[in-house]
C-alpha atoms as a PDB file:
ATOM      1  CA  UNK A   1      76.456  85.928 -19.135  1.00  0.00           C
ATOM      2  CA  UNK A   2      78.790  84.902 -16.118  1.00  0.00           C
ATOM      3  CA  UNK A   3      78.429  82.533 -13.098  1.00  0.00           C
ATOM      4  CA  UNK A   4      78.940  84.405  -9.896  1.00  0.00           C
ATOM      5  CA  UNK A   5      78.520  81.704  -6.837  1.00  0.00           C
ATOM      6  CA  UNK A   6      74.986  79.983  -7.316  1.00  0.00           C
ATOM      7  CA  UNK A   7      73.341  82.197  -9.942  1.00  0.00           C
ATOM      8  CA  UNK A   8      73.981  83.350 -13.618  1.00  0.00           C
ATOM      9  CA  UNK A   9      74.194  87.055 -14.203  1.00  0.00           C
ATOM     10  CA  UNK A  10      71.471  87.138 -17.345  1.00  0.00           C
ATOM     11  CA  UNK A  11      71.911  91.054 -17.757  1.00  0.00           C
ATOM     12  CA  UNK A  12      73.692  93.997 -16.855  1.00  0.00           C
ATOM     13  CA  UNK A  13      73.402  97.679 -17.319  1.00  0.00           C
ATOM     14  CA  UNK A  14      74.089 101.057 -15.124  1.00  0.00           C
ATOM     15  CA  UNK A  15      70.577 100.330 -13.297  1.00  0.00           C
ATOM     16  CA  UNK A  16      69.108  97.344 -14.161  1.00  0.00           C
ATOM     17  CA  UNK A  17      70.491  93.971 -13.380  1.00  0.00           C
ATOM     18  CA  UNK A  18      68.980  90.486 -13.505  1.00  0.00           C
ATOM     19  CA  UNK A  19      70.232  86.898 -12.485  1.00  0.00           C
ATOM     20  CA  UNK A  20      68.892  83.672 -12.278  1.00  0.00           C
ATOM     21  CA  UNK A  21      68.612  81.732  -9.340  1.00  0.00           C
ATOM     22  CA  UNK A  22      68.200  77.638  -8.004  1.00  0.00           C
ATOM     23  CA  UNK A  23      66.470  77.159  -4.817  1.00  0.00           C
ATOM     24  CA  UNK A  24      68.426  74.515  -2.760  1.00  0.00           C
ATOM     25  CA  UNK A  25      66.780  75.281   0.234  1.00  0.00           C
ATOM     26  CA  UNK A  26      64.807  71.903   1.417  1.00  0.00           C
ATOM     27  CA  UNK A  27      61.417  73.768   1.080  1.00  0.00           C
ATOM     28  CA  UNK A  28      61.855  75.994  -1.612  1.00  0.00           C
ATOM     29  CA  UNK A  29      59.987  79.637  -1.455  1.00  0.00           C
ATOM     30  CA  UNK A  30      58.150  79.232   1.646  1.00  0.00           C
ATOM     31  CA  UNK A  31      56.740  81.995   4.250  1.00  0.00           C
ATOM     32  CA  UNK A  32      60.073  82.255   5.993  1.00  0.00           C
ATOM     33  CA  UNK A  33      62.605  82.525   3.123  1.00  0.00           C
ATOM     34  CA  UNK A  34      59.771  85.139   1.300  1.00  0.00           C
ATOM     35  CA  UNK A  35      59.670  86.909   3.993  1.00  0.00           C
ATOM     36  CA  UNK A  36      63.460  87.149   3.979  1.00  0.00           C
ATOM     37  CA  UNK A  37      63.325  88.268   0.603  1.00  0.00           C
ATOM     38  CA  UNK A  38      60.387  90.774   1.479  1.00  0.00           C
ATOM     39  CA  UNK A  39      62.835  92.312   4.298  1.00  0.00           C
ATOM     40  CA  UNK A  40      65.633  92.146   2.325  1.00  0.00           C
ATOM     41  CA  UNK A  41      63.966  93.722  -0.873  1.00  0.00           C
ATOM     42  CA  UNK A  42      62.785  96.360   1.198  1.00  0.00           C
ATOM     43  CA  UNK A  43      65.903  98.292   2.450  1.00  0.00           C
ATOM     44  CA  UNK A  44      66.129  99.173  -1.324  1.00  0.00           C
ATOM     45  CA  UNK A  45      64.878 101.648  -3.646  1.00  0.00           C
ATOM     46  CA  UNK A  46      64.942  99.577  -6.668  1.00  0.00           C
ATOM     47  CA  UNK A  47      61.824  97.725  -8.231  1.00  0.00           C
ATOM     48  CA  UNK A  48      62.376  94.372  -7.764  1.00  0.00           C
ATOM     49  CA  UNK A  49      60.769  91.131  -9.470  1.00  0.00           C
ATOM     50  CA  UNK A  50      61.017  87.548  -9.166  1.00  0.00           C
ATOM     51  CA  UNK A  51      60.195  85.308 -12.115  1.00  0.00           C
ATOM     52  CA  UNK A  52      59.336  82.145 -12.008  1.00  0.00           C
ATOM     53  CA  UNK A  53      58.280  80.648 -15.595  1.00  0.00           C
ATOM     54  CA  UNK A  54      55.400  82.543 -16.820  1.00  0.00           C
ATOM     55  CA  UNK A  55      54.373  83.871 -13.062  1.00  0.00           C
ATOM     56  CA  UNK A  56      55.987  87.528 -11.359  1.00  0.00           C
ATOM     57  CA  UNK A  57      56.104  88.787  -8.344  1.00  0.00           C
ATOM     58  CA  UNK A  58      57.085  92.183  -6.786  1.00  0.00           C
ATOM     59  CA  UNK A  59      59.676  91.880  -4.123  1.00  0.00           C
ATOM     60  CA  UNK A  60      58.028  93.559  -1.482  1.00  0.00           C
ATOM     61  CA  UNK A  61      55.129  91.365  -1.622  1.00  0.00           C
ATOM     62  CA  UNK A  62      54.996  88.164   0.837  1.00  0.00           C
ATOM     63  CA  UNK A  63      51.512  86.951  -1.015  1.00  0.00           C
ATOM     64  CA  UNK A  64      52.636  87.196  -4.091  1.00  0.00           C
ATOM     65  CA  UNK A  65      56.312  85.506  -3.890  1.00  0.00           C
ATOM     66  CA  UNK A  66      54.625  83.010  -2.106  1.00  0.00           C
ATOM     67  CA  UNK A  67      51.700  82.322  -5.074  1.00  0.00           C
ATOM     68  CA  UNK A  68      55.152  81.905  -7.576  1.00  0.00           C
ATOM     69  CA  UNK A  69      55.011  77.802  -5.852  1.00  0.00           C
ATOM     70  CA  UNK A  70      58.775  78.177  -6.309  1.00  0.00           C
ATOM     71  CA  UNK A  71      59.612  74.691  -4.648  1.00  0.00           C
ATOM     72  CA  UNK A  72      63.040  72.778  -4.591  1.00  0.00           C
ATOM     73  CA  UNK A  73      65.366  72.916  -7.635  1.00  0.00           C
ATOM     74  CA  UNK A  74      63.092  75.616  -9.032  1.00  0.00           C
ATOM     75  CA  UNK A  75      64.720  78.361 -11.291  1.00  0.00           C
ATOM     76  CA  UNK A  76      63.533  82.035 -10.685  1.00  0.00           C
ATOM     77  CA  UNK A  77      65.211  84.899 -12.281  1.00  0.00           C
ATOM     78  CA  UNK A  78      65.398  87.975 -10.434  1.00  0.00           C
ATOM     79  CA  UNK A  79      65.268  91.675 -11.791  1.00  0.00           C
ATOM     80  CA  UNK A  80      66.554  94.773 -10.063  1.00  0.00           C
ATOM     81  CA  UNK A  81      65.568  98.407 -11.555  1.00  0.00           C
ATOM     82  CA  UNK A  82      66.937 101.491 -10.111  1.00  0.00           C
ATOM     83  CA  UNK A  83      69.873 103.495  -8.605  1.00  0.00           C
ATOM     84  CA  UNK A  84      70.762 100.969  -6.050  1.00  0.00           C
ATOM     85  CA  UNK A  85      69.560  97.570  -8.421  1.00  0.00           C
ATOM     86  CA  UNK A  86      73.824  96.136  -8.105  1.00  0.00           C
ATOM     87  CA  UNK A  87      73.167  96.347  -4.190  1.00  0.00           C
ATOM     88  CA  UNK A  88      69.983  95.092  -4.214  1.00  0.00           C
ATOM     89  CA  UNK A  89      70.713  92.138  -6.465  1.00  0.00           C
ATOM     90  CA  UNK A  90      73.648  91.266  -4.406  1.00  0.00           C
ATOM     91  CA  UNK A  91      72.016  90.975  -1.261  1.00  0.00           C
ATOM     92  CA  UNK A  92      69.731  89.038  -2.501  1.00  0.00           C
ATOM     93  CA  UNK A  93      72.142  86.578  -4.254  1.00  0.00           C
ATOM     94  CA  UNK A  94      73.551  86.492  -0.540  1.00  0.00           C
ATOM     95  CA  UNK A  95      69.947  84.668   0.598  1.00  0.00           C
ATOM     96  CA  UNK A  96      69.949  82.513  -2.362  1.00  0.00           C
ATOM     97  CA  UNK A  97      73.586  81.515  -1.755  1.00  0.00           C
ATOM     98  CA  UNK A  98      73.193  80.508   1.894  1.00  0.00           C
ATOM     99  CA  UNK A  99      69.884  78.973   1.234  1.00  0.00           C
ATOM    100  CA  UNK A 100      67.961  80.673   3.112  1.00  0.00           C
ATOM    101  CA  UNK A 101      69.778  80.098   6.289  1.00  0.00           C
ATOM    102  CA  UNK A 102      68.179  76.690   6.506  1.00  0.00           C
END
């Protein structure tokens, strides 16, 4: 495991990659940054799931990132499966670093 910027790279292979991530936006998960990550998640190909203790969510799904209650200071690891999961995990990491844009 290494620490790129904000997260920790848990695992690594040709197309799956997962990192864990601290929300240090004021607000945590709310509608806007989910549906950031919804947009975001989209322009990819690769099944992507967001963790948060014993709750997952797809990606793709506004409703469901939104049930994680992902407030704050709260971890969430993120998992990217496919041909483009180093992309996708990347520009992802890119929200999570610049909180959000808030």
């Amino acid at each position: 495991m290494h620490e790129t910027g904000g997260e920790h790279l848990v695992s690594e292979s040709p197309e799956r990659v997962e990192a864990e991530f601290v929300l240090g936006n004021e607000v945590g998960l709310h509608a806007r940054p989910a549906a950031l990550l919804v947009k975001t998640a989209a322009r990819f190909t690769a099944r992507i799931t967001v963790t948060r203790g014993d709750r997952a969510a797809d990606a793709r799904s506004l409703f469901s990132l939104l049930a994680l209650g992902a407030t704050r200071g709260s971890a969430v690891m993120v998992r990217a499966e496919g041909p483009d999961a180093r992309e996708a995990l990347a520009a992802i990491a890119a929200l999570f670093e610049n909180n959000f844009s808030e």
